[in-house]
C-alpha atoms as a PDB file:
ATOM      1  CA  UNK A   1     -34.495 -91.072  52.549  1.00  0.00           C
ATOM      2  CA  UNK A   2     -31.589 -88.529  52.883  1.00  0.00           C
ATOM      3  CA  UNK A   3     -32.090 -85.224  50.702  1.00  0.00           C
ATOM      4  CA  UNK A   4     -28.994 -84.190  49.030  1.00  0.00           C
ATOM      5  CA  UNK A   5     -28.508 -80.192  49.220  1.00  0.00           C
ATOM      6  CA  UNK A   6     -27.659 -78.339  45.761  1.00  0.00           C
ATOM      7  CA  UNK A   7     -23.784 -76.765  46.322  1.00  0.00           C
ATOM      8  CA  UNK A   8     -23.715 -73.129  44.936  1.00  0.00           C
ATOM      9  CA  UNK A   9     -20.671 -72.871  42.640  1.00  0.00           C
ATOM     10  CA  UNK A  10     -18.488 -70.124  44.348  1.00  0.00           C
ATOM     11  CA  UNK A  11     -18.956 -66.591  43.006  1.00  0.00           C
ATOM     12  CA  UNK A  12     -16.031 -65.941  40.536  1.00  0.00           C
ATOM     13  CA  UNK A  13     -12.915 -64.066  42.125  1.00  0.00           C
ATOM     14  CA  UNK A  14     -12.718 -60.322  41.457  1.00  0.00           C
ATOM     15  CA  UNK A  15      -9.996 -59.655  38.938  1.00  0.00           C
ATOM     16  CA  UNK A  16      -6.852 -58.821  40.326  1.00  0.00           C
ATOM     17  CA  UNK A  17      -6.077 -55.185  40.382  1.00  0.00           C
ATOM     18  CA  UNK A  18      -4.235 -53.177  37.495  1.00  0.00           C
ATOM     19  CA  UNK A  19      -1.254 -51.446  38.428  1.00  0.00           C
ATOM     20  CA  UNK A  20      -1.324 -47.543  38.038  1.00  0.00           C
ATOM     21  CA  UNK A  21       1.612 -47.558  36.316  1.00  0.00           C
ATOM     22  CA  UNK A  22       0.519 -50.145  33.490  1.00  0.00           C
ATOM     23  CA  UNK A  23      -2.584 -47.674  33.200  1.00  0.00           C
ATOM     24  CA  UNK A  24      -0.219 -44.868  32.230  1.00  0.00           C
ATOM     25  CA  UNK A  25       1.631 -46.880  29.590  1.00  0.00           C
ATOM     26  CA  UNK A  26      -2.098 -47.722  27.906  1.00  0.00           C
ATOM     27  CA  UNK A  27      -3.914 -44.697  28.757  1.00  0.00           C
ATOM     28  CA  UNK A  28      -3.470 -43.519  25.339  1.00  0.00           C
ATOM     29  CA  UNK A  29      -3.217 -45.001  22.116  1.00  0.00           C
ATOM     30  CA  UNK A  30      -0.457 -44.964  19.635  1.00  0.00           C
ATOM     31  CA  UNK A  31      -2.004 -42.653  17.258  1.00  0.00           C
ATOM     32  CA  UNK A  32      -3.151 -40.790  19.835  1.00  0.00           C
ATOM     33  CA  UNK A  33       0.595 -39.973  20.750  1.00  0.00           C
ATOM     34  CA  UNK A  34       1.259 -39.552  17.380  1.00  0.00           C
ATOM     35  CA  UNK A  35      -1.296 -36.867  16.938  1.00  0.00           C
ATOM     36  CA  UNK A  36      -0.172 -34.914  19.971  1.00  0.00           C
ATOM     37  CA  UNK A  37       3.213 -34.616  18.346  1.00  0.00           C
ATOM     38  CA  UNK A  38       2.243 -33.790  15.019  1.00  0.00           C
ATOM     39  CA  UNK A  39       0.340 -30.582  16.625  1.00  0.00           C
ATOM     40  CA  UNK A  40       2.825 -29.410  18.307  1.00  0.00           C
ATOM     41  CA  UNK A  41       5.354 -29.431  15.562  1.00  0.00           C
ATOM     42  CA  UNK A  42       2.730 -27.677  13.649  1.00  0.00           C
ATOM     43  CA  UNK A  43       2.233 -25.221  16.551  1.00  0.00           C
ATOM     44  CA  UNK A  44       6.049 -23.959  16.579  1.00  0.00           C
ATOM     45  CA  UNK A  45       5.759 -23.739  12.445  1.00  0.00           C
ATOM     46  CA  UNK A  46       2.649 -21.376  12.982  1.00  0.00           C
ATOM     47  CA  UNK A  47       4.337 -19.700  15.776  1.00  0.00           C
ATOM     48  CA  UNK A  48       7.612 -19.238  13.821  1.00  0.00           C
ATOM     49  CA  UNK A  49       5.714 -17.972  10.394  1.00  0.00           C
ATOM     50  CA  UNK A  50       3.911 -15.713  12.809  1.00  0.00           C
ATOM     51  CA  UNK A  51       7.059 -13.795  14.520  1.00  0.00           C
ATOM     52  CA  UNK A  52       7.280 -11.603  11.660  1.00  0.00           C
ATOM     53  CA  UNK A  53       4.332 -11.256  10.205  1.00  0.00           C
ATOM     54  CA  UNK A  54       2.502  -9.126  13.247  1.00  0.00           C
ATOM     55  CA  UNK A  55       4.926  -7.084  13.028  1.00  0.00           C
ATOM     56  CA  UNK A  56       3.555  -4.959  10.434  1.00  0.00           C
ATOM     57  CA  UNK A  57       0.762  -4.864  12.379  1.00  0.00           C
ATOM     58  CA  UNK A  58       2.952  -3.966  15.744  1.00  0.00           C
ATOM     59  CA  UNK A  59       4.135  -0.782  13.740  1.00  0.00           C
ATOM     60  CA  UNK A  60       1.155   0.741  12.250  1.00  0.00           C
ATOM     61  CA  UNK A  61      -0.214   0.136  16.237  1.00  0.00           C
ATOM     62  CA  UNK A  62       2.497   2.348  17.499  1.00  0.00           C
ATOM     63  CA  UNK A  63       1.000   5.114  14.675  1.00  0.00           C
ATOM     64  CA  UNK A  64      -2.439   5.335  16.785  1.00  0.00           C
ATOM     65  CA  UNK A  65      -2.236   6.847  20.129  1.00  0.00           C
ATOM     66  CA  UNK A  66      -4.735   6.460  22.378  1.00  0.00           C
ATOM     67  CA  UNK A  67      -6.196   9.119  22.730  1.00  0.00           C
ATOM     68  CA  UNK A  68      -6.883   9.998  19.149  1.00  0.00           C
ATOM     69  CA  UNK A  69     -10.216   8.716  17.886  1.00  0.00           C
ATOM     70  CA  UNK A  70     -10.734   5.646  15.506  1.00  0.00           C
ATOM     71  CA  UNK A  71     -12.393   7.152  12.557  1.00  0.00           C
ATOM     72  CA  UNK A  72     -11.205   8.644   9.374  1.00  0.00           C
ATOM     73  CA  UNK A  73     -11.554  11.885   7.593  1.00  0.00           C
ATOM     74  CA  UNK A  74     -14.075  10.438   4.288  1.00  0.00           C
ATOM     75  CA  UNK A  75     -12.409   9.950   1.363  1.00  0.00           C
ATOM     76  CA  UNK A  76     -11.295  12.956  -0.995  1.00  0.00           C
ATOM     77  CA  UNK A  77     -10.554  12.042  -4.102  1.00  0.00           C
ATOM     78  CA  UNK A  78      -8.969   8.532  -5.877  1.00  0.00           C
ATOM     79  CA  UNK A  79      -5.639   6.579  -5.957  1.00  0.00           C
ATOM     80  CA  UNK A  80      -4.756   7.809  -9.622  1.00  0.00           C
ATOM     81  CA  UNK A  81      -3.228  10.804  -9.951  1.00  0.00           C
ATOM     82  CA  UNK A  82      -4.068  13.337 -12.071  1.00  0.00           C
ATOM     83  CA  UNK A  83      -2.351  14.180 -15.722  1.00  0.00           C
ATOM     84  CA  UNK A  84       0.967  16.070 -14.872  1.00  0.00           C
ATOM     85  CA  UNK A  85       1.043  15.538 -10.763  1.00  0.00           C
ATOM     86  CA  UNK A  86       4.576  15.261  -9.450  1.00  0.00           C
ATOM     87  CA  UNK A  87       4.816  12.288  -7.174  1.00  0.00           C
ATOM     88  CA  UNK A  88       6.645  12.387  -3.841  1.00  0.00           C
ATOM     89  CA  UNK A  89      10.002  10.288  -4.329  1.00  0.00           C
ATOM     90  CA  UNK A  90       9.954   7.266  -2.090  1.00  0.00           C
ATOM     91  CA  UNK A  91      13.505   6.620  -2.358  1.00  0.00           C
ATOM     92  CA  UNK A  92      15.019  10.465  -1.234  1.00  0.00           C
ATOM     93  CA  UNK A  93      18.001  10.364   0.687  1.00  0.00           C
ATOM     94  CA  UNK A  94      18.887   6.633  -1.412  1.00  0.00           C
ATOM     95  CA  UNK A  95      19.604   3.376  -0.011  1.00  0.00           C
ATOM     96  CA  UNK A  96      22.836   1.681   2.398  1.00  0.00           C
ATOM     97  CA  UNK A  97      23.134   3.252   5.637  1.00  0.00           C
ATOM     98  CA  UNK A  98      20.076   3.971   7.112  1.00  0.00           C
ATOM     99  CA  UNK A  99      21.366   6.506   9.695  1.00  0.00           C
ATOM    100  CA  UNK A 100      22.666   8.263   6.613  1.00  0.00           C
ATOM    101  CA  UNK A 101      20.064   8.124   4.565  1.00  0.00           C
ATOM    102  CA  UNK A 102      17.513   9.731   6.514  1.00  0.00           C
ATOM    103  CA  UNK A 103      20.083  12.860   7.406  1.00  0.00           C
ATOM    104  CA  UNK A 104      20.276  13.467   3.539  1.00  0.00           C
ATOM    105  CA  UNK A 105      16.613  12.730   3.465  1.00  0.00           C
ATOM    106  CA  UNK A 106      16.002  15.531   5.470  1.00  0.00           C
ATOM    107  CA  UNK A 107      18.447  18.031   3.756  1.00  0.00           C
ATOM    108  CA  UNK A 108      17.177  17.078   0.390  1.00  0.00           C
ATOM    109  CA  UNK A 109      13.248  17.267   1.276  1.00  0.00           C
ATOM    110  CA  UNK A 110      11.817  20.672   0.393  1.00  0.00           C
ATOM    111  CA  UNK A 111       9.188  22.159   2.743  1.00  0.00           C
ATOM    112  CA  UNK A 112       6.616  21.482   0.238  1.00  0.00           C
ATOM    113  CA  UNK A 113       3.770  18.676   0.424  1.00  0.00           C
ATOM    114  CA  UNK A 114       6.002  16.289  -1.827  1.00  0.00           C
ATOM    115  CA  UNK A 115       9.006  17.267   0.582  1.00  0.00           C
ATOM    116  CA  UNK A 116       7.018  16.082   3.674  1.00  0.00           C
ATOM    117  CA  UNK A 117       5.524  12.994   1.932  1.00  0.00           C
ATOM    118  CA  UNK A 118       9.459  12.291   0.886  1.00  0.00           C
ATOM    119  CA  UNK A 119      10.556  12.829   4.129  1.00  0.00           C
ATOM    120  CA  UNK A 120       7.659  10.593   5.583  1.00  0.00           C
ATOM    121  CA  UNK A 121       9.065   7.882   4.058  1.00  0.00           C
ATOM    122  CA  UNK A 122      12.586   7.654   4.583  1.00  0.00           C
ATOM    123  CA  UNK A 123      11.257   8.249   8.528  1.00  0.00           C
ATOM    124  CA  UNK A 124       9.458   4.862   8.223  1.00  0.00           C
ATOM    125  CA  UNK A 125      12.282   3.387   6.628  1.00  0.00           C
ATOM    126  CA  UNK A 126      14.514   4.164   8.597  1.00  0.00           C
ATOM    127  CA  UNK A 127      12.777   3.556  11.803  1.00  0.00           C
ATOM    128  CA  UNK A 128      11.542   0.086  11.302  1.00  0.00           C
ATOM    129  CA  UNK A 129      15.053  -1.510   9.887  1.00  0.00           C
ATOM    130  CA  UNK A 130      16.741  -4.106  12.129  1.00  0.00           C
ATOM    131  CA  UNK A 131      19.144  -4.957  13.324  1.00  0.00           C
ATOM    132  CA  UNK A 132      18.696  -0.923  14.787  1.00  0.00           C
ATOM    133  CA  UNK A 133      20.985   1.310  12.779  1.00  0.00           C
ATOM    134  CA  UNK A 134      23.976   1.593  14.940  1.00  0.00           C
ATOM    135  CA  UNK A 135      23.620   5.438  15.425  1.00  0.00           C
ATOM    136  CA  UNK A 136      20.021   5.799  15.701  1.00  0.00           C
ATOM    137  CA  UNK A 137      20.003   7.157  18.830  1.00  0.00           C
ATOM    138  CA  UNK A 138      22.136  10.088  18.319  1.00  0.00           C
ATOM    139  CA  UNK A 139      20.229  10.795  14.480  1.00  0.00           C
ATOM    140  CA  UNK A 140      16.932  10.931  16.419  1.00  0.00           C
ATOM    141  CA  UNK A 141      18.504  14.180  17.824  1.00  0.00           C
ATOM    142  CA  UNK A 142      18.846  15.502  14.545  1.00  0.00           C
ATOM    143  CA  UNK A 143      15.401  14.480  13.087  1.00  0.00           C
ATOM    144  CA  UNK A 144      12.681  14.846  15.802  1.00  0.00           C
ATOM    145  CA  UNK A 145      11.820  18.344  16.941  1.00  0.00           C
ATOM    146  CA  UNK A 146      12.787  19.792  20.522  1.00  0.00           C
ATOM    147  CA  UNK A 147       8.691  19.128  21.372  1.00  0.00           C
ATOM    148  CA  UNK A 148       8.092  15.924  20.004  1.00  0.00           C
ATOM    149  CA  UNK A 149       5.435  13.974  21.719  1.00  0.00           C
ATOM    150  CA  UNK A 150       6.796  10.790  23.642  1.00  0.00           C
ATOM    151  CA  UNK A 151       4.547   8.690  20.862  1.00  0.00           C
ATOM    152  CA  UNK A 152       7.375  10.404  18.555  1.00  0.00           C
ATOM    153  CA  UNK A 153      10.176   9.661  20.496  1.00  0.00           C
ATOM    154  CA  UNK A 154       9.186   6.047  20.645  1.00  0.00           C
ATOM    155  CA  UNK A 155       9.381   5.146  16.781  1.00  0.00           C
ATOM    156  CA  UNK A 156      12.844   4.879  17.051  1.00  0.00           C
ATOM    157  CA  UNK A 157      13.397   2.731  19.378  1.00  0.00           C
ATOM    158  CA  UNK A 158      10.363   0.891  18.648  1.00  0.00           C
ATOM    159  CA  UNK A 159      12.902  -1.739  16.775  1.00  0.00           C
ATOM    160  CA  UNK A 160      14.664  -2.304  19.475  1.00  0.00           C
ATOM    161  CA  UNK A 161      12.595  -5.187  21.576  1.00  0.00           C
ATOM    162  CA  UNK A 162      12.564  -7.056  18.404  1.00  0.00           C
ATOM    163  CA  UNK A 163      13.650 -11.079  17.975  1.00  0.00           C
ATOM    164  CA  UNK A 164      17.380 -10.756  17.732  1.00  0.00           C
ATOM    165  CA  UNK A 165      17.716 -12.814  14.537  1.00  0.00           C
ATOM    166  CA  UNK A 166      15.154 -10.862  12.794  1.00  0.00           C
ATOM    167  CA  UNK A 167      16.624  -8.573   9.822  1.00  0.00           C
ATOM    168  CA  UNK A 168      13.300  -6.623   8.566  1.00  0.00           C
ATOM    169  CA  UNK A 169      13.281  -3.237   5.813  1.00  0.00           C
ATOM    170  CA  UNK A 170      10.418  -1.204   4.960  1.00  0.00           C
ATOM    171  CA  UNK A 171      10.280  -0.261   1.179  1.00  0.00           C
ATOM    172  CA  UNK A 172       8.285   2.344  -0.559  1.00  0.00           C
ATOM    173  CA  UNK A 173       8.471   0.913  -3.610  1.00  0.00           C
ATOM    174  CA  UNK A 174       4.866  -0.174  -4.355  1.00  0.00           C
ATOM    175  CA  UNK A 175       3.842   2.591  -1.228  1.00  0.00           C
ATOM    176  CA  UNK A 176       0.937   5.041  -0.950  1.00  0.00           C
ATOM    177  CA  UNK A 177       1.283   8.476   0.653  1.00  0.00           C
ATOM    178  CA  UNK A 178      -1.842  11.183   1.421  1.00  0.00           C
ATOM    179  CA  UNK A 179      -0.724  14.574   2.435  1.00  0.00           C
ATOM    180  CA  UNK A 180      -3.626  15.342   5.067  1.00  0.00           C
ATOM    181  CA  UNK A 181      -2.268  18.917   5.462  1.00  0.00           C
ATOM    182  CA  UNK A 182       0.744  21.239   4.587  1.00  0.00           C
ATOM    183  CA  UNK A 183       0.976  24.606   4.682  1.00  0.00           C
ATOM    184  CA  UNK A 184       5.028  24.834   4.259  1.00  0.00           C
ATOM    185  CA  UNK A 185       5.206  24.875   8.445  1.00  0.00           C
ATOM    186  CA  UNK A 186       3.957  21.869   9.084  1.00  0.00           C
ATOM    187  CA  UNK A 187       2.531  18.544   7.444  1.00  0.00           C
ATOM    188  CA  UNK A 188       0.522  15.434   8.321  1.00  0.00           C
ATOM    189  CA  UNK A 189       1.192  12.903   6.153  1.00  0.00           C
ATOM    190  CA  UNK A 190      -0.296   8.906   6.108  1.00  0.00           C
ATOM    191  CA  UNK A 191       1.796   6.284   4.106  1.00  0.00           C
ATOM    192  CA  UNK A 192       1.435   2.550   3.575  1.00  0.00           C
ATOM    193  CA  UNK A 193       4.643   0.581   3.101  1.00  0.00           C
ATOM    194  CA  UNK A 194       5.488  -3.460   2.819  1.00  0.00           C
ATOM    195  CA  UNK A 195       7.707  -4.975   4.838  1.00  0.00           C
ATOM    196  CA  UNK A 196       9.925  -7.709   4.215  1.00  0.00           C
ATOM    197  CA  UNK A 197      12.355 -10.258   6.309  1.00  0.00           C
ATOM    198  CA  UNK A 198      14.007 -12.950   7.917  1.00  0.00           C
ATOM    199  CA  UNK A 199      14.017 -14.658  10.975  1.00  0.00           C
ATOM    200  CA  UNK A 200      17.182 -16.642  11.818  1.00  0.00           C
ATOM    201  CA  UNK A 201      17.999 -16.947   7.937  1.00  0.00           C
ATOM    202  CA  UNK A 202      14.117 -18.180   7.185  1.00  0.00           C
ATOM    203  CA  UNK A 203      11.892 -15.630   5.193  1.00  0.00           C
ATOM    204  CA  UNK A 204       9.111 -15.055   6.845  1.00  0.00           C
ATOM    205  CA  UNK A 205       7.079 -13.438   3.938  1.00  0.00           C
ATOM    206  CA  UNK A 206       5.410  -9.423   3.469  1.00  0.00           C
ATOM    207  CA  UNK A 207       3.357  -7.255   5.874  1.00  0.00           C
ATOM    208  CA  UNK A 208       1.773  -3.985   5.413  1.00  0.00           C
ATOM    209  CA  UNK A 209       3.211  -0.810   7.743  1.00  0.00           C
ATOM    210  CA  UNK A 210       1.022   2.050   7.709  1.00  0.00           C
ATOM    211  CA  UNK A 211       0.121   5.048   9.496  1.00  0.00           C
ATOM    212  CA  UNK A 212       0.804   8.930   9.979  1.00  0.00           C
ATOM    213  CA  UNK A 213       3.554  11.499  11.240  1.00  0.00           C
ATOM    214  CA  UNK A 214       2.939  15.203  12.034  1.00  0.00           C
ATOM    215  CA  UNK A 215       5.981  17.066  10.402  1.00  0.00           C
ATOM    216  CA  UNK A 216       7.061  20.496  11.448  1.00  0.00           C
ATOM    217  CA  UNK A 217       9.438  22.832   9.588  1.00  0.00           C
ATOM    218  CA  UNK A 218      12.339  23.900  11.969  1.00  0.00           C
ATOM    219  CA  UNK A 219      15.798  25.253  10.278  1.00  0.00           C
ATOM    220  CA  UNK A 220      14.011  25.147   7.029  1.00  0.00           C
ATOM    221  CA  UNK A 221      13.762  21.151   7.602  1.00  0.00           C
ATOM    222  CA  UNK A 222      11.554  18.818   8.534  1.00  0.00           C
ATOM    223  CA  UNK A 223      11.573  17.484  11.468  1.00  0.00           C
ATOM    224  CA  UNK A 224       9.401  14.511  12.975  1.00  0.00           C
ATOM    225  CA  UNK A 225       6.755  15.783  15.694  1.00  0.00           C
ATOM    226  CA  UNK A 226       4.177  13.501  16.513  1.00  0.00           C
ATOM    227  CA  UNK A 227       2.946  10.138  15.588  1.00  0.00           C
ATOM    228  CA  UNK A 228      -1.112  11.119  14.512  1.00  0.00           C
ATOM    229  CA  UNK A 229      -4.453   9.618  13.663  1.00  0.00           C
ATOM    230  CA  UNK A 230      -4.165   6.575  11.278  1.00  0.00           C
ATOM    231  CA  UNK A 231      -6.822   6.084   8.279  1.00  0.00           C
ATOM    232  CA  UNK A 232      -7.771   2.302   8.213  1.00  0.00           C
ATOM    233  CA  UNK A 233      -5.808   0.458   5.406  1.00  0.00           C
ATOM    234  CA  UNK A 234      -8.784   0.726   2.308  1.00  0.00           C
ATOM    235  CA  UNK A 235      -9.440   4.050   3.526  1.00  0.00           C
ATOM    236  CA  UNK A 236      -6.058   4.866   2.536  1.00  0.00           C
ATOM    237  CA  UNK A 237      -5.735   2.649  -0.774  1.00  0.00           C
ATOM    238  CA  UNK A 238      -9.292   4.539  -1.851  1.00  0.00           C
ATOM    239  CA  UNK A 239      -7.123   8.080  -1.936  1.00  0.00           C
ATOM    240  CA  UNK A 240      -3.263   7.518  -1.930  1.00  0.00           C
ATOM    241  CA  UNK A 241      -1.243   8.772  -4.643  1.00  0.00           C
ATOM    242  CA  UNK A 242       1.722   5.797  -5.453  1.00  0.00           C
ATOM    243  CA  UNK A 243       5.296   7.040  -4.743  1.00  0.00           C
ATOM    244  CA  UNK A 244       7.492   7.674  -7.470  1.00  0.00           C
ATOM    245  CA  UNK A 245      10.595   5.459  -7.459  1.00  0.00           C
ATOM    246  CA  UNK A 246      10.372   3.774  -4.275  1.00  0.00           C
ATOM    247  CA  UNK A 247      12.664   1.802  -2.447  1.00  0.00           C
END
């Protein structure tokens, strides 16, 4: 009798390899695509929204060198002024040309701790507007002292390495002010300040600017010295006095 011998069936062929390139195409899903774009559009939004905002907090960095230490004198006294105080005016020297505006500023300001707090503020003003004042370079002559530190020298250009198509202003119109010293010489004086813009026509909302100059009296005006130690922003809102008529 002749045995028959089982035949195996023949292992099943290996599938037939997938071309890279088809791998590519699949490797992702369609929502998965969809996702990735929807981030990045949301990316540029934040980054857009974001080009002005830091710059509030750009400026107030330029108002702490180095070398001065972080901490605060304590806090003196409260926000609300007393019955009968005369306020510093946050608006001296008036509004339109910047350039001109501080010059009158600093006619107008009398060496007094109002005058200094005055002056303080059409400073900031006029330092942080862009596009730069077109004769900024030749005011800052006029308005910073023959010794003023290089931090001092820097505020106004410190505009300067801005986005192009940002147009930015500084008011004083809701601002604080703290004269830290005066003695009719010289005067240190923090302020807080909002600023407000656009970028390429788009607002791009408020920041606060704050921070503090070192005045001295030269000519019987002030004149801007030094950029000083900064209070930290509640610090500041616990003892400034409001500005009167702000702009």
């Amino acid at each position: 009798m002749t045995m028959n011998t089982p035949i195996e069936p023949a292992p099943p062929a290996p599938p037939a390899p997938v071309p890279v390139a088809s791998v590519l195409r699949r490797g992702l899903p369609r929502w998965a695509w969809v996702l990735i774009v929807l981030l990045a559009v949301i990316a540029l939004v934040a980054t857009s929204v974001a080009v002005f905002a830091p710059r509030g907090r750009a400026a107030a960095s330029l108002l702490r060198p180095a070398h001065v230490a972080t901490s605060a004198p304590a806090p003196v006294s409260t926000s609300a002024p007393a019955a009968g105080t005369t306020l510093a005016d946050g608006c001296l020297g008036g509004v339109g040309d910047p350039d001109q505006a501080v010059l009158a500023a600093q006619q107008q300001a009398p060496l007094t701790a109002n005058g200094a707090a005055a002056f303080t503020a059409a400073l900031v003003r006029w330092t942080s507007t862009t596009p730069v004042p077109s004769l900024q370079a030749a005011v800052a002559r006029q308005v910073l002292s023959k010794d003023a530190t290089p931090a001092a020298r820097k505020l106004p250009s410190g505009a300067q390495n801005l986005h192009s198509g940002l147009v930015s202003s500084v008011s004083f119109a809701s601002g604080e002010y703290y004269v830290e010293a005066s003695d009719g010489r010289s005067a240190t004086v923090s302020f807080l300040g909002t600023e407000s813009g656009s970028l390429n026509g788009v607002s791009q909302g408020t920041a606060s600017v704050s921070g503090a100059l070192h005045l001295v009296a030269v000519g019987g005006t002030w004149h801007l010295r030094d950029v000083t130690l900064e209070r930290p922003l509640e610090n500041l809102k616990s003892i400034g006095l409001p500005y009167m008529g702000g702009c």
